[in-house]
N, C-alpha and C. Protein backbone atom coordinates (compact mmCIF):
# COMPACT_ATOMS: atom_id res chain seq x y z
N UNK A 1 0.85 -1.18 0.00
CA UNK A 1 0.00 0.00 0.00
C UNK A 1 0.90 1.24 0.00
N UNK A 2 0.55 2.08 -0.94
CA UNK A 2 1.46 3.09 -1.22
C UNK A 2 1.21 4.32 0.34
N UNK A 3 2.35 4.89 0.64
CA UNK A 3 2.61 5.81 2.05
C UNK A 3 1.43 6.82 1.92
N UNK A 4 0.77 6.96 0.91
CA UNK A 4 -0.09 8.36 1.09
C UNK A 4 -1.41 7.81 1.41
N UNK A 5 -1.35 6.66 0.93
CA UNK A 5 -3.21 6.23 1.11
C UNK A 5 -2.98 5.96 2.79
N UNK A 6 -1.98 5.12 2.94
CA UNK A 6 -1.63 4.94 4.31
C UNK A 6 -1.57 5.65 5.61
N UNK A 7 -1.43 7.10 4.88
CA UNK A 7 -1.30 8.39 6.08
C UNK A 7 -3.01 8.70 5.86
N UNK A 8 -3.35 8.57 4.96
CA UNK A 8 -4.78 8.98 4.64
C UNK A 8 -5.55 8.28 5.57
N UNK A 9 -5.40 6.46 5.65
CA UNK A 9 -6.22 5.65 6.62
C UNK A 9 -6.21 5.96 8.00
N UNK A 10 -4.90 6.53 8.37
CA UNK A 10 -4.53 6.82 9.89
C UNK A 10 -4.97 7.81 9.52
N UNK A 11 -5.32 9.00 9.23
CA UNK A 11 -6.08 10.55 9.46
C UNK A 11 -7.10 10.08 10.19
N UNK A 12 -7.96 8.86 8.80
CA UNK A 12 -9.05 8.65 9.27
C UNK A 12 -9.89 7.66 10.30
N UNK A 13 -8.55 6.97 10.43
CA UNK A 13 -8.84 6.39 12.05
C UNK A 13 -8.57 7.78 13.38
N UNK A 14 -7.78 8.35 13.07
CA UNK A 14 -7.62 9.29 14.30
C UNK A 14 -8.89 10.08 14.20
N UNK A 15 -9.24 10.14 13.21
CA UNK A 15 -10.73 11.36 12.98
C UNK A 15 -11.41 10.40 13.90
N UNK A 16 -11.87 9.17 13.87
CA UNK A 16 -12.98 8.26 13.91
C UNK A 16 -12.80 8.49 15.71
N UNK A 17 -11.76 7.91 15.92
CA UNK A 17 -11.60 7.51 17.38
C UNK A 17 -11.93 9.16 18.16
N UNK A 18 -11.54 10.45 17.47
CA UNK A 18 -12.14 11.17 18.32
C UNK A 18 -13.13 11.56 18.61
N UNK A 19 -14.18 11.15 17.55
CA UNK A 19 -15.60 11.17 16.94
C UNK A 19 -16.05 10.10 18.15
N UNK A 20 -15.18 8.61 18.10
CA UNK A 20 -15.87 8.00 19.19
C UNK A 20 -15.63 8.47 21.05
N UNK A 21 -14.69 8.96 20.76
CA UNK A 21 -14.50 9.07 22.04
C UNK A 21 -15.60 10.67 22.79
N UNK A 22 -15.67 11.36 21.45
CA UNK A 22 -16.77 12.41 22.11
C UNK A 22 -18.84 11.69 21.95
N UNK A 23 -18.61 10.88 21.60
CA UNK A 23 -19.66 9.93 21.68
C UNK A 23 -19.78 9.49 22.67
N UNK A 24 -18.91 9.13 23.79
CA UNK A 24 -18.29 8.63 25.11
C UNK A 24 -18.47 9.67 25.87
N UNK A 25 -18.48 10.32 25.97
CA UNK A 25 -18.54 11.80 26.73
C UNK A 25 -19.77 12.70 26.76
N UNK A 26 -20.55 12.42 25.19
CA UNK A 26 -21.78 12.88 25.46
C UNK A 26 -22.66 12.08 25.89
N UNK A 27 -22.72 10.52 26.17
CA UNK A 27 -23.17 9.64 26.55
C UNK A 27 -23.37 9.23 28.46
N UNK A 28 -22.21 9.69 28.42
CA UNK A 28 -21.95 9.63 30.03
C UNK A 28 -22.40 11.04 30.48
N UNK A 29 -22.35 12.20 29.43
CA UNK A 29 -23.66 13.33 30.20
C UNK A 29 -25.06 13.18 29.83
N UNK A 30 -25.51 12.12 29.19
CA UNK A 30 -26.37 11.50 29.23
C UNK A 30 -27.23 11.19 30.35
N UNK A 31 -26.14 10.01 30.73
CA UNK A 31 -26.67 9.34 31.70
C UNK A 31 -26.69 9.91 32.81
N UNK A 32 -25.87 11.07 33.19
CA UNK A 32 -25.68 11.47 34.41
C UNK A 32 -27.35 12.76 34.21
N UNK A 33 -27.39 12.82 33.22
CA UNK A 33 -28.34 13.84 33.57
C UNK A 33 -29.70 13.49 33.38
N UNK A 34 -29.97 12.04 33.14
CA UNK A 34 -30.86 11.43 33.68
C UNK A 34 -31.92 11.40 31.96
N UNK A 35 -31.33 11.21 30.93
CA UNK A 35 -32.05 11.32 29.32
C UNK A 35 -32.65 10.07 29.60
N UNK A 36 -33.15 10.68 28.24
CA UNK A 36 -34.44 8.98 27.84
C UNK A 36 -33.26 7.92 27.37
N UNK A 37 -33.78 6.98 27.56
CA UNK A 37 -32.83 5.37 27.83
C UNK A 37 -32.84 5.48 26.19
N UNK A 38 -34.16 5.39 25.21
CA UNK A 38 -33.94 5.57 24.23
C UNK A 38 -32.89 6.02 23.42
N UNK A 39 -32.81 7.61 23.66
CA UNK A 39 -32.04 8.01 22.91
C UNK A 39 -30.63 8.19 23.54
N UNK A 40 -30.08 7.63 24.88
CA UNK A 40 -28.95 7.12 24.92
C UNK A 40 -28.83 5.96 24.22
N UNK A 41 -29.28 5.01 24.29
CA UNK A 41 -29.16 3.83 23.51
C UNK A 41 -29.01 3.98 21.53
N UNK A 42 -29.49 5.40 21.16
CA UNK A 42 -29.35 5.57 19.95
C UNK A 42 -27.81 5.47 19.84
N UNK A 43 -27.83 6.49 20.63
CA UNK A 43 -26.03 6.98 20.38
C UNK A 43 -25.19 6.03 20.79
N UNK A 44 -25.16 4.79 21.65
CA UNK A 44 -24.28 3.88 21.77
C UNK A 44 -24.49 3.24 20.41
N UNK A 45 -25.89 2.89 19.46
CA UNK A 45 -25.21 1.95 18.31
C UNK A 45 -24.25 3.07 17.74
N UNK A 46 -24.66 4.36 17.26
CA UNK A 46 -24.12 5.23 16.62
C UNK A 46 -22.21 5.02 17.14
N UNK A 47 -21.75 4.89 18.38
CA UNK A 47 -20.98 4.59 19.05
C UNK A 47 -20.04 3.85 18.10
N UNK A 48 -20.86 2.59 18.43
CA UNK A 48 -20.28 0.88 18.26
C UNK A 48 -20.34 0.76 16.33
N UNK A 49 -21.12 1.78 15.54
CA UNK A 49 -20.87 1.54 13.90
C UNK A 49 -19.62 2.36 13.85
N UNK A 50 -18.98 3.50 14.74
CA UNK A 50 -17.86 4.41 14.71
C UNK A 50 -16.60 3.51 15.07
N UNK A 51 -16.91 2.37 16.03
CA UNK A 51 -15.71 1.39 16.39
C UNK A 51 -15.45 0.33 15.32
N UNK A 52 -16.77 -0.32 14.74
CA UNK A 52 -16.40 -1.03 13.77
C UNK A 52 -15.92 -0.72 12.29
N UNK A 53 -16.00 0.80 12.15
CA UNK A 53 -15.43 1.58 11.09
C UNK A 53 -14.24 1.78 10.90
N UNK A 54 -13.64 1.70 12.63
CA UNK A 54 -12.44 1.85 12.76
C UNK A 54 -11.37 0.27 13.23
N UNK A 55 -12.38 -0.81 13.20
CA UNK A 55 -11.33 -1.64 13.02
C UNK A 55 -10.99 -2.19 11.59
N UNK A 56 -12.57 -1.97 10.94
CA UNK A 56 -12.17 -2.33 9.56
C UNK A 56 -11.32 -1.66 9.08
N UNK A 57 -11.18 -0.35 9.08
CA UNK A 57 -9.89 0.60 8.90
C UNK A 57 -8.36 -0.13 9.27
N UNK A 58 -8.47 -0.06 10.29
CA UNK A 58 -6.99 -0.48 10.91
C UNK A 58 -6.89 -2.24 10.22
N UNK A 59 -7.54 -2.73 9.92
CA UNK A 59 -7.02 -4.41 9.06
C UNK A 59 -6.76 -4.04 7.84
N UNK A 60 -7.20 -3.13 6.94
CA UNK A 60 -6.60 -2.93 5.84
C UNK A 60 -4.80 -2.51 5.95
N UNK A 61 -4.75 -1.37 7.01
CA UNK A 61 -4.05 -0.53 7.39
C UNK A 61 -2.92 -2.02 7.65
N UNK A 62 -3.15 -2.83 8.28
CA UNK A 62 -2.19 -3.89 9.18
C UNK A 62 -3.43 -5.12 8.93
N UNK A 63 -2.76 -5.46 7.81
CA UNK A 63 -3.41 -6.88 7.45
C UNK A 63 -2.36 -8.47 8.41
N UNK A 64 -3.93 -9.35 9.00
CA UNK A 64 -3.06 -10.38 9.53
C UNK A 64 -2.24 -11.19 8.98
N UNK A 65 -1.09 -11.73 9.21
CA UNK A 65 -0.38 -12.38 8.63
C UNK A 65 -0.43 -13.79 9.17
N UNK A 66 -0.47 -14.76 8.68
CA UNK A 66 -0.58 -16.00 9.10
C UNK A 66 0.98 -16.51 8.72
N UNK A 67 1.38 -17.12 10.08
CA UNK A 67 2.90 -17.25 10.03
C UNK A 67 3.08 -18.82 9.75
């Protein structure tokens, strides 16, 4: 994989993970402030499609090698 697409995938894992991690943060003022279960529960799938975006990312990025 050529170095530029490569810096490109890591942009866009670092984009993702901060995207998830403020997903994490508005979630836990969520809960603390007592929201509908509903629409916390929206935002955790919203969450968990941002994590699996980002592992499919990172296996292209670092494909397994079977030794």
């Amino acid at each position: 994989m050529p170095d530029q697409d490569q810096a490109e995938l890591r942009l866009s894992v670092a984009r993702l993970r901060q995207e998830h991690e403020d997903y994490d943060v508005a979630i836990n003022a969520m809960i603390q402030t007592g929201c509908d279960a509903l629409r916390i529960q929206r935002m955790k799938k919203k969450k968990l499609v941002i994590k699996d975006r980002i592992t499919k990312i990172e296996d292209v990025i670092i494909p397994d090698i079977i030794a």
